[in-house]
Protein backbone atom coordinates (compact mmCIF):
# COMPACT_ATOMS: atom_id res chain seq x y z
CA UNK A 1 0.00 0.00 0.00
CA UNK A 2 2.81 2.55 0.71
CA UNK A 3 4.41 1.47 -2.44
CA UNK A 4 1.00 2.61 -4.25
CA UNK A 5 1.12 5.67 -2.34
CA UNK A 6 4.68 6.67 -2.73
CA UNK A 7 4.23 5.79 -7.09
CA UNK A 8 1.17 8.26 -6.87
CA UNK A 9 2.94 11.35 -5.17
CA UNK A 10 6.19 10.86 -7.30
CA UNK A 11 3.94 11.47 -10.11
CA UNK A 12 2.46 15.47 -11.26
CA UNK A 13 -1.31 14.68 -11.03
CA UNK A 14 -1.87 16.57 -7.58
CA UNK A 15 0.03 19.64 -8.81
CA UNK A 16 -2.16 18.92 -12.60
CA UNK A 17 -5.09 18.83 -10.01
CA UNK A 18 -4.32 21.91 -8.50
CA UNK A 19 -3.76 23.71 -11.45
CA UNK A 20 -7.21 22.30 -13.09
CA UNK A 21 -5.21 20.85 -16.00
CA UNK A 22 -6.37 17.19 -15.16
CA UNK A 23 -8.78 15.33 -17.22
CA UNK A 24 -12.21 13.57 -15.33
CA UNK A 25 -10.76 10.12 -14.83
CA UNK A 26 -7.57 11.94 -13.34
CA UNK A 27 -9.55 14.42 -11.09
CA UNK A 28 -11.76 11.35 -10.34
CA UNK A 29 -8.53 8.84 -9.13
CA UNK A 30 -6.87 12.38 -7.08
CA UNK A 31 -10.25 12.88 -5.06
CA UNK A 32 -10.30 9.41 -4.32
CA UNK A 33 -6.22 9.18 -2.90
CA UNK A 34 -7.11 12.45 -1.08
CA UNK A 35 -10.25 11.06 0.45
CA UNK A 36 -8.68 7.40 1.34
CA UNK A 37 -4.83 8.42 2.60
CA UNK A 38 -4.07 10.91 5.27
CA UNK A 39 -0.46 11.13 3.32
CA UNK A 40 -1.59 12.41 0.16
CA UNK A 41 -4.32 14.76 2.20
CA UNK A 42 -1.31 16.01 4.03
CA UNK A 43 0.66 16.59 0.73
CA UNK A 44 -2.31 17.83 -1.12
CA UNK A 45 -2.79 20.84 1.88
CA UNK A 46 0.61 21.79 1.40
CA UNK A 47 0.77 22.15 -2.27
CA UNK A 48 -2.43 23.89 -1.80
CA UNK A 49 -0.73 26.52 0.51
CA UNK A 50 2.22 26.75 -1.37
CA UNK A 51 0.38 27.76 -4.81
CA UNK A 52 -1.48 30.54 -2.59
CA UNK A 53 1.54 31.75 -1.39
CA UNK A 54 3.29 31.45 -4.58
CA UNK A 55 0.37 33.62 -6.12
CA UNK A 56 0.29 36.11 -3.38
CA UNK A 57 3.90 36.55 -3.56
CA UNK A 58 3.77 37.29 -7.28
CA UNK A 59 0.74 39.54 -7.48
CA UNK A 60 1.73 42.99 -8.78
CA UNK A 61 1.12 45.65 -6.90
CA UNK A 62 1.04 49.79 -7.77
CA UNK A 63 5.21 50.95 -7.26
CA UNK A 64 5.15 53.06 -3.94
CA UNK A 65 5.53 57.08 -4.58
CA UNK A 66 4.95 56.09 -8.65
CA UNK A 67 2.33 58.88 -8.82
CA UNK A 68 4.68 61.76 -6.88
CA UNK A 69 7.53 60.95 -9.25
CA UNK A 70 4.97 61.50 -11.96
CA UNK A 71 3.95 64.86 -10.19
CA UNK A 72 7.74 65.83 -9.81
CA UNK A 73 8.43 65.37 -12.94
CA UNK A 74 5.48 67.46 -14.40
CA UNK A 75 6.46 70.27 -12.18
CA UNK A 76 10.36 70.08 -13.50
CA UNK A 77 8.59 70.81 -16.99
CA UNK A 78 7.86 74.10 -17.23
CA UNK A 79 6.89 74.40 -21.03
CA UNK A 80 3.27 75.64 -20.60
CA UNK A 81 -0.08 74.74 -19.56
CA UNK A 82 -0.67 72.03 -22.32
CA UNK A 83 2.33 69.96 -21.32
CA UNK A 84 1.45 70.17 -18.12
CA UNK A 85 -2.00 68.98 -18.80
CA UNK A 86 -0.18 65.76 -21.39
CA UNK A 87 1.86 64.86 -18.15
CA UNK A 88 -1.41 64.48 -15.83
CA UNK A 89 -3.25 62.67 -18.62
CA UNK A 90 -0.02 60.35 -19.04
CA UNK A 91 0.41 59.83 -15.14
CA UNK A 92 -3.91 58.79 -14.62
CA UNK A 93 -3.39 56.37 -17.39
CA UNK A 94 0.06 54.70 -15.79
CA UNK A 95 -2.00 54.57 -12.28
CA UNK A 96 -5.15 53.23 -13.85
CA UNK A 97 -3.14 50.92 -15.48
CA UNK A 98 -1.25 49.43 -12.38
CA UNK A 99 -4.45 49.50 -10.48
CA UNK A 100 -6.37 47.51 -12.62
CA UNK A 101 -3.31 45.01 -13.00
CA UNK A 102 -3.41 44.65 -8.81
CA UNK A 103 -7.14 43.84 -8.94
CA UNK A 104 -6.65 41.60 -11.83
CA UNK A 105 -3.97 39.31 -9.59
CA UNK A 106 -6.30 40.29 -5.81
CA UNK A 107 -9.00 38.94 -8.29
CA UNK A 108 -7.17 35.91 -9.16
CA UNK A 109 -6.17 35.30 -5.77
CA UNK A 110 -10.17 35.82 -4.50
CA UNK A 111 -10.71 32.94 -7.22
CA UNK A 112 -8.32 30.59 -5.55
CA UNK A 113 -9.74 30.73 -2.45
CA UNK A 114 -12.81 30.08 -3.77
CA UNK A 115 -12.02 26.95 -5.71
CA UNK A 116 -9.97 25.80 -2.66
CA UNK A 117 -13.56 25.96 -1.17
CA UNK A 118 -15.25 24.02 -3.90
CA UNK A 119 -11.97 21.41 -3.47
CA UNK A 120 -12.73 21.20 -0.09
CA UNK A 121 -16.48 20.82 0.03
CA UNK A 122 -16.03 17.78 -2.69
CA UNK A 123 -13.87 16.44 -0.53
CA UNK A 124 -15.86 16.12 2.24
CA UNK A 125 -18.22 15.23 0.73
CA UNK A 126 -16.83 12.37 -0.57
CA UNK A 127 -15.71 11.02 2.31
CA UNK A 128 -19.13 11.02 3.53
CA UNK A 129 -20.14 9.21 0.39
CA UNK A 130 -17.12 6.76 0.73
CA UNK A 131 -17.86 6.26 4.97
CA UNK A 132 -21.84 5.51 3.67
CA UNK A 133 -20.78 2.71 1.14
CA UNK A 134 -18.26 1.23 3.79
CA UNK A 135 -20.96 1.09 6.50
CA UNK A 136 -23.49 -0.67 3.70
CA UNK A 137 -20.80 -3.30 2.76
CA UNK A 138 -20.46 -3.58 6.74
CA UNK A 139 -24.25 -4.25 7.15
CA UNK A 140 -24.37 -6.72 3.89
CA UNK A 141 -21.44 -8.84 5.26
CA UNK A 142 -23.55 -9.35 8.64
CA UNK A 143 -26.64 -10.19 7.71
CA UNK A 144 -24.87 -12.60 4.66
CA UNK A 145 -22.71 -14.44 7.48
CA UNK A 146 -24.90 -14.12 10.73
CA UNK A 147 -26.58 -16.86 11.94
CA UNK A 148 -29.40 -14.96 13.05
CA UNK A 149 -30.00 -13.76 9.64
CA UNK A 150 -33.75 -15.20 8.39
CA UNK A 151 -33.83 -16.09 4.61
CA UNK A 152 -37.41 -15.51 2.71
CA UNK A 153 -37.13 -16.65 -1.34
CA UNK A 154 -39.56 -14.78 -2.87
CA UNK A 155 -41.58 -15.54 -5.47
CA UNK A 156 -43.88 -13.54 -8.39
CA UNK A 157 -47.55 -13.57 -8.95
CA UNK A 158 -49.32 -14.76 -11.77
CA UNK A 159 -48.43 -11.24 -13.81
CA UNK A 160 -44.44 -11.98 -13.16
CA UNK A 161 -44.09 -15.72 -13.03
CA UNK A 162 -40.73 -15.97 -13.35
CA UNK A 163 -39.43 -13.23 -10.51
CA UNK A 164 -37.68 -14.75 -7.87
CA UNK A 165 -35.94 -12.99 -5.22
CA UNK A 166 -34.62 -13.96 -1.82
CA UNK A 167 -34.34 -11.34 1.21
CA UNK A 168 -32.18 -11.19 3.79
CA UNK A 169 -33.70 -10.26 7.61
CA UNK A 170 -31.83 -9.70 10.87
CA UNK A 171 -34.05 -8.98 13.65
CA UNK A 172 -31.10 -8.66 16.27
CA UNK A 173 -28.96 -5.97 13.94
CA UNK A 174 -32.68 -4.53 12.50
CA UNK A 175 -31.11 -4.87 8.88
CA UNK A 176 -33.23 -5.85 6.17
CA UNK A 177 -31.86 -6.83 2.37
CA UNK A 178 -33.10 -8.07 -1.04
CA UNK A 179 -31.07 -9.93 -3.91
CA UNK A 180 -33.38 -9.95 -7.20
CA UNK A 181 -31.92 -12.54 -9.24
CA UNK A 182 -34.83 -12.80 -11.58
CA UNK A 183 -37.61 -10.02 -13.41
CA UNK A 184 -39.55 -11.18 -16.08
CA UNK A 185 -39.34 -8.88 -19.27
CA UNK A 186 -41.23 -5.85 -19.62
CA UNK A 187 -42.21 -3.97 -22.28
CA UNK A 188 -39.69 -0.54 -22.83
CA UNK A 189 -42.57 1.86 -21.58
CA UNK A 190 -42.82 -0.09 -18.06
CA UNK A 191 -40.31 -0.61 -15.47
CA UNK A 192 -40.21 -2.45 -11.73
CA UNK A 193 -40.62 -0.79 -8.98
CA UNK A 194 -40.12 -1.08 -4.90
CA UNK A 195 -41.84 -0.24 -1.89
CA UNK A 196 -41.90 -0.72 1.43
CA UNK A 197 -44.66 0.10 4.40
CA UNK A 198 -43.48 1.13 7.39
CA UNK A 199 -45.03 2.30 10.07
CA UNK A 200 -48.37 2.90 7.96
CA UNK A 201 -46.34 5.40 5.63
CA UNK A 202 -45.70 4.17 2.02
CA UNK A 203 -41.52 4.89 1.11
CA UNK A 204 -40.61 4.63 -2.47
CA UNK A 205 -37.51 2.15 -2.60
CA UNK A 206 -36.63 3.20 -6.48
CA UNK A 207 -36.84 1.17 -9.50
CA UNK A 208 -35.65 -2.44 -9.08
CA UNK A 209 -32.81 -3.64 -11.50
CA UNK A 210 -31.96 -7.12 -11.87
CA UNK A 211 -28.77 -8.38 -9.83
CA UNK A 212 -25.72 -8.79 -11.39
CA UNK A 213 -24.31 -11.58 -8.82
CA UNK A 214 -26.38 -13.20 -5.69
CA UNK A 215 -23.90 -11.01 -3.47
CA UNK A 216 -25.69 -7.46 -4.91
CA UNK A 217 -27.92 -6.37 -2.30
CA UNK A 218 -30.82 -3.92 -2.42
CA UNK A 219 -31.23 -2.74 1.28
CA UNK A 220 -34.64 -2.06 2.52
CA UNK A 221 -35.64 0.13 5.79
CA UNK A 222 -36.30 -2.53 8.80
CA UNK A 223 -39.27 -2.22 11.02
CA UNK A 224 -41.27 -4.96 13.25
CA UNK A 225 -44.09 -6.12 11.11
CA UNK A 226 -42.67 -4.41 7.88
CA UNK A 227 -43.97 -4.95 4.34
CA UNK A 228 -42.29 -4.87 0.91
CA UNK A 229 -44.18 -4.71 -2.79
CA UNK A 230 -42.50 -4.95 -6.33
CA UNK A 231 -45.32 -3.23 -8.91
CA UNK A 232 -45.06 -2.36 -12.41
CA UNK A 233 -45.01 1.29 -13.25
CA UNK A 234 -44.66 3.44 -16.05
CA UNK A 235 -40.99 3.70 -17.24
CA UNK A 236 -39.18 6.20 -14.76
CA UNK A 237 -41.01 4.72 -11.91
CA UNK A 238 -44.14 6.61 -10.04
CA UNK A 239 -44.62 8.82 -7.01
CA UNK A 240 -47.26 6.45 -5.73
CA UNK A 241 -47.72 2.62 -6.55
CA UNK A 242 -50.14 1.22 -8.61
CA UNK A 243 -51.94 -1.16 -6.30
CA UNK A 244 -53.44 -3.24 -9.10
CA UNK A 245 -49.87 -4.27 -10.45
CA UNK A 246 -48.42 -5.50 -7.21
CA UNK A 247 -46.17 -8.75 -8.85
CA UNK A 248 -44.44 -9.70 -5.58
CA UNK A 249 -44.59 -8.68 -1.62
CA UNK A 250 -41.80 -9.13 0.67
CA UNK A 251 -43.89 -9.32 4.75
CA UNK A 252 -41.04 -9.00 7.23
C-alpha cells in the first residue's frame, strides 16, 4: 500500500489537479487518494498553501511614490499649460493601469480561495459518500454471514411468473436486504418498482434492476411487522404505486 502511495505522489497529477489541467478520470482517481490516505491529504494541503503563497507573492502591486515621481516630474517641466496637462493625462493612465493590474492578480487570488472551497467541500463530501458505502458493505457482510439472519425466497404472482428474489432479515442488527436474481421482461414503456410500508407510511424504494451476482444487495428500511411490494409502473417509476400491479410482496 505505501508502495502505491509513494508511485502516486512521485507522479504530477496533484500539482495537474491543482492547477485544473487534469482530465475527469484523473480528477476522479486524485479525489479518491485524497479522500482514502491521510499522506496524500497532508501533501495535497501543502501544495495547496504553497500555490497561494506562490500567487500572493507574485501579485503585482502599484510601485510606492509612482504617482509623486509623476507629479515631480510634471512640475520640473515648465513648457506651458498644455504639457502640463499631457503629463497628468499620461500619469492617470500609468495609475489606472497598475491599479487595474493589482485587482486583476487580488482577483485571481479571491478565485483561488474560492475553488480551494469548492476542493474542499467535494472532498468532504466524498468522504461522507465513501464512509456511507463502507458502512453498507459492513451491514451486507452481517446479515450474509450471521446466523441470526432469516432467509425468505420470494416468489412472483401470476403477472411476473418468473421473478424470484430472496431477502435477507436480521431482527437482532434490525437490517433488512433483497437480492433480485430474476424479473420477467417488460415492455420498454414499463419498469419495476419497490416499496416498502413502514409504520403505515408508504416509502418509495426506487426502481428495481436485476442483480448482477447473488452477493448485490438492495437494502430495505427494517421495522417490526414491515412490508415490501415490487409493482409495475410506467418507465421512470411513479410517485405512488399502482396497487393493481403489485407482482411480488416481501412481509417481514
Amino acid at each position: 500500500m505505501k508502495e502505491k502511495i509513494k508511485i502516486f505522489l512521485d507522479s504530477d497529477l496533484l500539482e495537474k489537479y491543482l492547477l485544473g489541467t487534469t482530465n475527469d478520470m484523473e480528477s476522479m482517481q486524485v479525489e479518491r487518494y485524497i479522500a482514502m490516505y491521510p499522506e496524500v491529504k497532508k501533501t495535497y494541503d501543502e501544495l495547496q498553501d504553497n500555490l497561494e503563497n506562490y500567487a500572493k507573492l507574485h501579485a503585482i502591486k502599484t510601485p510606492e511614490g509612482l504617482k509623486e515621481k509623476i507629479h515631480a516630474r510634471i512640475k520640473s517641466e515648465r513648457s506651458g499649460r498644455k504639457q502640463f496637462f499631457r503629463y497628468a493625462i499620461a500619469a492617470s493612465i500609468v495609475a489606472c493601469m497598475f491599479a487595474s493590474a493589482s485587482y486583476f492578480f487580488w482577483n485571481q487570488n479571491q478565485n483561488l480561495q474560492q475553488e480551494n472551497t469548492i476542493v474542499t467541500n467535494k472532498i468532504k463530501t466524498l468522504e461522507a459518500d465513501m464512509r456511507q458505502q463502507l458502512e453498507d458493505v459492513r451491514n451486507q457482510f452481517i446479515v450474509l454471514n450471521n446466523p441470526q439472519t432469516k432467509k425468505y425466497n420470494v416468489r412472483g404472482n401470476k403477472m411476473a411468473r418468473d421473478l424470484k428474489a430472496v431477502a435477507y432479515i436480521n431482527p437482532v442488527k434490525k437490517l433488512s436486504y433483497i437480492n433480485v436474481s430474476k424479473l420477467p421482461e417488460l415492455p420498454e414503456d414499463q419498469c419495476y418498482q419497490m416499496w416498502a410500508e413502514v409504520n403505515g407510511e408508504m416509502l418509495n424504494l426506487g426502481i428495481v434492476q436485476e442483480a448482477a451476482s447473488k452477493d448485490k444487495l438492495t437494502a430495505l428500511p427494517y421495522s417490526d411487522n414491515a412490508v415490501s411490494y415490487i409493482t409495475i409502473e410506467p418507465k421512470g417509476g411513479n410517485i405512488s404505486p399502482t396497487t393493481n400491479k403489485i407482482v411480488a410482496n416481501i412481509a417481514y
